[in-house]
N, C-alpha and C. Protein backbone atom coordinates (compact mmCIF):
# COMPACT_ATOMS: atom_id res chain seq x y z
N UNK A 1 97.57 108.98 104.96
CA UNK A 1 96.86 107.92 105.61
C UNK A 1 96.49 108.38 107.02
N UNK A 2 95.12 108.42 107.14
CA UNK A 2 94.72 108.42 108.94
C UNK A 2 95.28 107.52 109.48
N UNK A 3 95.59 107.60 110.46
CA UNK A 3 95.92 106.58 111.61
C UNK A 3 94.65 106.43 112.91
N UNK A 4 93.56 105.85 113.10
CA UNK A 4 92.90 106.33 114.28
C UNK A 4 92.90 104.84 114.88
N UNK A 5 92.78 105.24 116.07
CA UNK A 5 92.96 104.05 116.94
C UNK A 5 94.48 103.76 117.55
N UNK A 6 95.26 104.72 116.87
CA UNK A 6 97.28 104.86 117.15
C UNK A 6 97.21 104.78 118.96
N UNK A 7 97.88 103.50 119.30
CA UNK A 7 98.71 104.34 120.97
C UNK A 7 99.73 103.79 120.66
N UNK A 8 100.41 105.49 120.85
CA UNK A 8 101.31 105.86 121.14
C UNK A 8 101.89 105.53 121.98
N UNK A 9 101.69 105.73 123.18
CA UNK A 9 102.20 105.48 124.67
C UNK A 9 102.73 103.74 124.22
N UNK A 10 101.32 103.08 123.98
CA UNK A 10 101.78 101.48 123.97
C UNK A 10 102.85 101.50 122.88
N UNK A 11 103.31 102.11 121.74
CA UNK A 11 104.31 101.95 121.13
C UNK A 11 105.61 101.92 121.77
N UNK A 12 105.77 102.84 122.34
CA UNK A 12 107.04 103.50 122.65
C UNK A 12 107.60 102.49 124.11
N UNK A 13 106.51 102.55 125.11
CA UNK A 13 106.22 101.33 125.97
C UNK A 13 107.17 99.90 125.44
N UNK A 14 106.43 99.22 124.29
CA UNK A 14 107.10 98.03 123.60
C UNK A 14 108.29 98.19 123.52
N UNK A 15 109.00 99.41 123.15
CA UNK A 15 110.22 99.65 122.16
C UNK A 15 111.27 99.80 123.22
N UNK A 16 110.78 100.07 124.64
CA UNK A 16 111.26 99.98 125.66
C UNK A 16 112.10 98.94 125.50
N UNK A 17 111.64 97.72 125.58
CA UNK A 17 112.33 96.52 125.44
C UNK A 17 113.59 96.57 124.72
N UNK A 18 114.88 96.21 125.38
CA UNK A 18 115.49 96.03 124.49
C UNK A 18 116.02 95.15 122.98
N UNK A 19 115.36 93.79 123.48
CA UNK A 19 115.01 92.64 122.34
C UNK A 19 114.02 93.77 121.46
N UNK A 20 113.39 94.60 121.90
CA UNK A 20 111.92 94.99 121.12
C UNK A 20 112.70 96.33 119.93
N UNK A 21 113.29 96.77 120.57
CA UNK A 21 114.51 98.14 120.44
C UNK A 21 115.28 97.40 118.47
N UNK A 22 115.57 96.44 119.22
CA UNK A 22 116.68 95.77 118.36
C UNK A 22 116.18 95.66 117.06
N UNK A 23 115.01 94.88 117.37
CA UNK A 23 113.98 94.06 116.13
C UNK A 23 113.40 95.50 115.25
N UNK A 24 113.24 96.62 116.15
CA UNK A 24 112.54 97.52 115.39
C UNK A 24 113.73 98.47 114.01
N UNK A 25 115.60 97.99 114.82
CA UNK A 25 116.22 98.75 114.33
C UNK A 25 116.77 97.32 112.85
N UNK A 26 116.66 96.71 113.31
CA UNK A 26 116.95 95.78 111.94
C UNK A 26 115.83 95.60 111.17
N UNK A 27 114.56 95.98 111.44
CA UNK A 27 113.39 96.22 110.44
C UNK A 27 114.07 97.46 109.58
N UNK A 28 114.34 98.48 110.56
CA UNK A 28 114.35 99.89 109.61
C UNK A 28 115.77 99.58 108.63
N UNK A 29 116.78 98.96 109.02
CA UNK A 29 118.41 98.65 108.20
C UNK A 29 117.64 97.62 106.95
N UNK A 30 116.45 96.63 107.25
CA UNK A 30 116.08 95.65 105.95
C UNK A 30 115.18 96.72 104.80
N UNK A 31 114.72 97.57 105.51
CA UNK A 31 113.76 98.39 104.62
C UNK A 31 115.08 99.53 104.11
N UNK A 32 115.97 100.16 104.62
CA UNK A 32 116.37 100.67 104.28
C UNK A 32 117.41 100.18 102.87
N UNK A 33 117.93 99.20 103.18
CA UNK A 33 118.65 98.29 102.02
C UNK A 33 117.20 98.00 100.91
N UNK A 34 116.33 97.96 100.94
CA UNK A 34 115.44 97.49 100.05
C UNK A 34 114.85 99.08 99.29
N UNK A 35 115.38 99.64 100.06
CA UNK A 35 115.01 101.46 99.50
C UNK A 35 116.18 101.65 98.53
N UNK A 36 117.43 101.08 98.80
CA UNK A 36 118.72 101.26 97.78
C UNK A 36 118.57 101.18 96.32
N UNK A 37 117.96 99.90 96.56
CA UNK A 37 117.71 99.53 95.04
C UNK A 37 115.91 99.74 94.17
N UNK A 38 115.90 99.05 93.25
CA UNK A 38 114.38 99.22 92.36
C UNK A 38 113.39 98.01 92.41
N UNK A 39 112.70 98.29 93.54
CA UNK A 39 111.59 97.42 94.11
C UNK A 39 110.30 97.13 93.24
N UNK A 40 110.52 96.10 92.66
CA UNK A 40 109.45 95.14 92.19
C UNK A 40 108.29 94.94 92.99
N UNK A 41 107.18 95.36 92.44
CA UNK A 41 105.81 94.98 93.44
C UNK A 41 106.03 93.54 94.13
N UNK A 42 106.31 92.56 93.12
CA UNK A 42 106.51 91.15 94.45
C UNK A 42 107.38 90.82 95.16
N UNK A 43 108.14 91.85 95.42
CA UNK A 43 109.64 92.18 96.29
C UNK A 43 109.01 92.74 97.58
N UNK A 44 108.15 93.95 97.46
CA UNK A 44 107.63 94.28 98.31
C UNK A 44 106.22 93.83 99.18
N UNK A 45 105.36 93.17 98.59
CA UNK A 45 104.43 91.76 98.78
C UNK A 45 105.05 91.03 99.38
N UNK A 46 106.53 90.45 99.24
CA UNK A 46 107.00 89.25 99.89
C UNK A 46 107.46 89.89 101.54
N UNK A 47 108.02 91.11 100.86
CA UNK A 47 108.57 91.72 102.48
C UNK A 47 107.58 91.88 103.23
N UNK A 48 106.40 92.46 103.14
CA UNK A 48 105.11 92.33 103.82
C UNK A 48 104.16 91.30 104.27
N UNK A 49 104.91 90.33 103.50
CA UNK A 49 104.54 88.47 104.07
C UNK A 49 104.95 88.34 104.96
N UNK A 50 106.14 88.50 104.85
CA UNK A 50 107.53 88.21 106.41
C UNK A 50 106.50 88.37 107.51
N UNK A 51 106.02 89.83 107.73
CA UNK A 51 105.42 89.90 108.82
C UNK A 51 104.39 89.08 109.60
N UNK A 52 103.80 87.90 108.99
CA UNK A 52 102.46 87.10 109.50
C UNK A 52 103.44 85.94 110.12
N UNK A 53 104.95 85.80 110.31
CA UNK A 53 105.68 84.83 110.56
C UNK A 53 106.38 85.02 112.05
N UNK A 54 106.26 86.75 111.91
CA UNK A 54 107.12 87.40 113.32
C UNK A 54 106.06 87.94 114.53
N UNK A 55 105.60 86.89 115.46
CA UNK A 55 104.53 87.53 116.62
C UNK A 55 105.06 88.36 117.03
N UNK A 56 106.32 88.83 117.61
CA UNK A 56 107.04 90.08 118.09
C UNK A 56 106.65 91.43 117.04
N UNK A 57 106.55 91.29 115.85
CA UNK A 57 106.32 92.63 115.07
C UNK A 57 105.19 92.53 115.06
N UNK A 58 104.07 91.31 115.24
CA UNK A 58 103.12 91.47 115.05
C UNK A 58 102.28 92.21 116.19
N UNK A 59 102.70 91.88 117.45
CA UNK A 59 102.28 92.55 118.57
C UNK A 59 102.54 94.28 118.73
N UNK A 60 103.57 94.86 117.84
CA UNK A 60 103.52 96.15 118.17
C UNK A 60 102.83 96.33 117.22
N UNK A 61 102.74 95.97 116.28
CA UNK A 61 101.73 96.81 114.60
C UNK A 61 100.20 96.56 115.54
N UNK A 62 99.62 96.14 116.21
CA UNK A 62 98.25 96.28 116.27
C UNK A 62 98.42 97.85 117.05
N UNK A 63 99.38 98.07 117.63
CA UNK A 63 99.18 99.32 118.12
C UNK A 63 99.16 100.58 117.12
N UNK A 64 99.36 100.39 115.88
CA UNK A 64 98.76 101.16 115.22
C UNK A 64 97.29 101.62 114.84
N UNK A 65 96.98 100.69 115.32
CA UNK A 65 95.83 100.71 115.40
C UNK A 65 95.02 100.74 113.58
N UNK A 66 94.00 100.85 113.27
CA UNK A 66 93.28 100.61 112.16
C UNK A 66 94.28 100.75 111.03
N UNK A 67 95.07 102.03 111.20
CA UNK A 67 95.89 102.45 109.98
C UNK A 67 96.82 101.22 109.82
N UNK A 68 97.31 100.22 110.54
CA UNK A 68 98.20 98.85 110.45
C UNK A 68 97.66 98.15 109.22
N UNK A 69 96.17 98.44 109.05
CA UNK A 69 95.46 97.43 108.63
C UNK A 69 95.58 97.58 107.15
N UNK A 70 95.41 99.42 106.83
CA UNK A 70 95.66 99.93 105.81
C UNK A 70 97.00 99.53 105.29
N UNK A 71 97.80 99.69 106.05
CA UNK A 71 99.08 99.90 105.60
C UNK A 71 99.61 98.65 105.22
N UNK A 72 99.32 97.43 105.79
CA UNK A 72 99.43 96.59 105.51
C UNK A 72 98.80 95.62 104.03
N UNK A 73 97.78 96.17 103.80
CA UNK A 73 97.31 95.70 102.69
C UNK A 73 97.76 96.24 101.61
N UNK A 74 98.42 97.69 101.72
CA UNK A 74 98.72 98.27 100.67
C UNK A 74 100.10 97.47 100.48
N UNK A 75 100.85 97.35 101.16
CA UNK A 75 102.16 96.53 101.38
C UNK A 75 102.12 95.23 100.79
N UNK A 76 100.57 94.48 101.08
CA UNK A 76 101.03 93.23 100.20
C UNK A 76 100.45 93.61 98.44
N UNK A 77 99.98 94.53 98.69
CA UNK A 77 99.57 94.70 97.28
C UNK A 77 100.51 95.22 96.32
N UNK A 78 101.60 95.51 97.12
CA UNK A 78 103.16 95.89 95.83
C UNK A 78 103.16 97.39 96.20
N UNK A 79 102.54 98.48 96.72
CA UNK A 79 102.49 99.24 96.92
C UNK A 79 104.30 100.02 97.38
N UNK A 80 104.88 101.07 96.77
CA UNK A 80 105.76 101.24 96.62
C UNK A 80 105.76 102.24 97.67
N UNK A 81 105.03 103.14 98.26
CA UNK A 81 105.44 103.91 99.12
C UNK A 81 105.05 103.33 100.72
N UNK A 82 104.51 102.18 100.70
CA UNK A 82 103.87 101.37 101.74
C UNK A 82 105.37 101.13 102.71
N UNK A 83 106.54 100.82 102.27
CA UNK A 83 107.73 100.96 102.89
C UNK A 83 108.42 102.24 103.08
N UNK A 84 107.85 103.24 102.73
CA UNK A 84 108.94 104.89 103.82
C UNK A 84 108.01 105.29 104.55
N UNK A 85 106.66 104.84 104.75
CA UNK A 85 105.40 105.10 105.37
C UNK A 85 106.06 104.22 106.53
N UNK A 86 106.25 102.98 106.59
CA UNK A 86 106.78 101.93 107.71
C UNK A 86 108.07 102.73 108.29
N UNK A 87 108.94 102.85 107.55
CA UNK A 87 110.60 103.47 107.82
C UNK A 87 109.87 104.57 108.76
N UNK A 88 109.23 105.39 107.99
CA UNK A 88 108.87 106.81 108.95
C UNK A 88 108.10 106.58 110.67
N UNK A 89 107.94 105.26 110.73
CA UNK A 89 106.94 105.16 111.74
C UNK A 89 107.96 105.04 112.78
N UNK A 90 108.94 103.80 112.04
CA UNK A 90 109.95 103.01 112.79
C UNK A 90 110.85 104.16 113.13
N UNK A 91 111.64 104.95 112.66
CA UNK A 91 112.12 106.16 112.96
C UNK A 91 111.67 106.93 113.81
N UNK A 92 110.73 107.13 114.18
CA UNK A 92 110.01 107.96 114.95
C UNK A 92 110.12 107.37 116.67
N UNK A 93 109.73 106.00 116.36
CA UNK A 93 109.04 105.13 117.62
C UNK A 93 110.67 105.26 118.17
N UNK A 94 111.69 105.18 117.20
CA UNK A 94 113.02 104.87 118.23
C UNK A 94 113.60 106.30 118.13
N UNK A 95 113.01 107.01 117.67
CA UNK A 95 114.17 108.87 118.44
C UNK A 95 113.07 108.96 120.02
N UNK A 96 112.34 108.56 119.52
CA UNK A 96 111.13 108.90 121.09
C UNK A 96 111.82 107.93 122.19
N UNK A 97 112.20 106.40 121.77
CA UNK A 97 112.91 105.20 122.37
C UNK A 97 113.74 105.80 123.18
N UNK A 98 115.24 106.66 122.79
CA UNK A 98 116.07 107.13 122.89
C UNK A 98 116.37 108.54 124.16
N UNK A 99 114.75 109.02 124.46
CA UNK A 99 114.81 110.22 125.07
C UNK A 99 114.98 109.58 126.79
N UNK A 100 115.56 109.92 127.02
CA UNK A 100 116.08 109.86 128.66
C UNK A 100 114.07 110.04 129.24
N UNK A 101 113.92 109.13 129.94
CA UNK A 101 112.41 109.29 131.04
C UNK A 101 112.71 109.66 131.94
């Protein structure tokens, strides 16, 4: 998946936050428990609902910029790899979180 339109900077920026820190690490522990087991397309549709409920997640995903948009549709569409695509992002945004400025 392209990503164009990604800032970066504004990601990592957000994640700053520690409320922001938190939310991003209990996203990656709910996706990760949902990776344990055998995900039903409307298992993963529903988890990708969640998100239109949380303005806090919703405010960092635009910083993905276009690829959010992708990724997101594939997500409500049952799409099975649409969640280690998310895990991988979320992983990323918090080892970068983590580096001493």
């Amino acid at each position: 998946m392209q990503i164009s339109g990604l800032s970066l900077g504004d990601m990592l920026s957000w994640a700053q936050d520690p409320l922001h820190a938190d939310l991003l690490r209990q996203l990656e522990a709910e996706i990760c428990q949902l990776l344990d087991g055998e995900l039903p397309s409307p298992v993963i549709a529903a988890f990708w609902g969640n998100f239109k409920h949380n303005p806090a997640l919703m405010s960092w995903f635009k910083y993905l910029g276009s690829g959010w948009k992708m990724l997101l549709k594939s997500g409500l569409d049952g799409d099975q790899y649409s969640l280690p695509v998310l895990q991988r992002i979320i992983k990323e945004v918090l080892m970068h979180q983590s580096f001493p400025r």
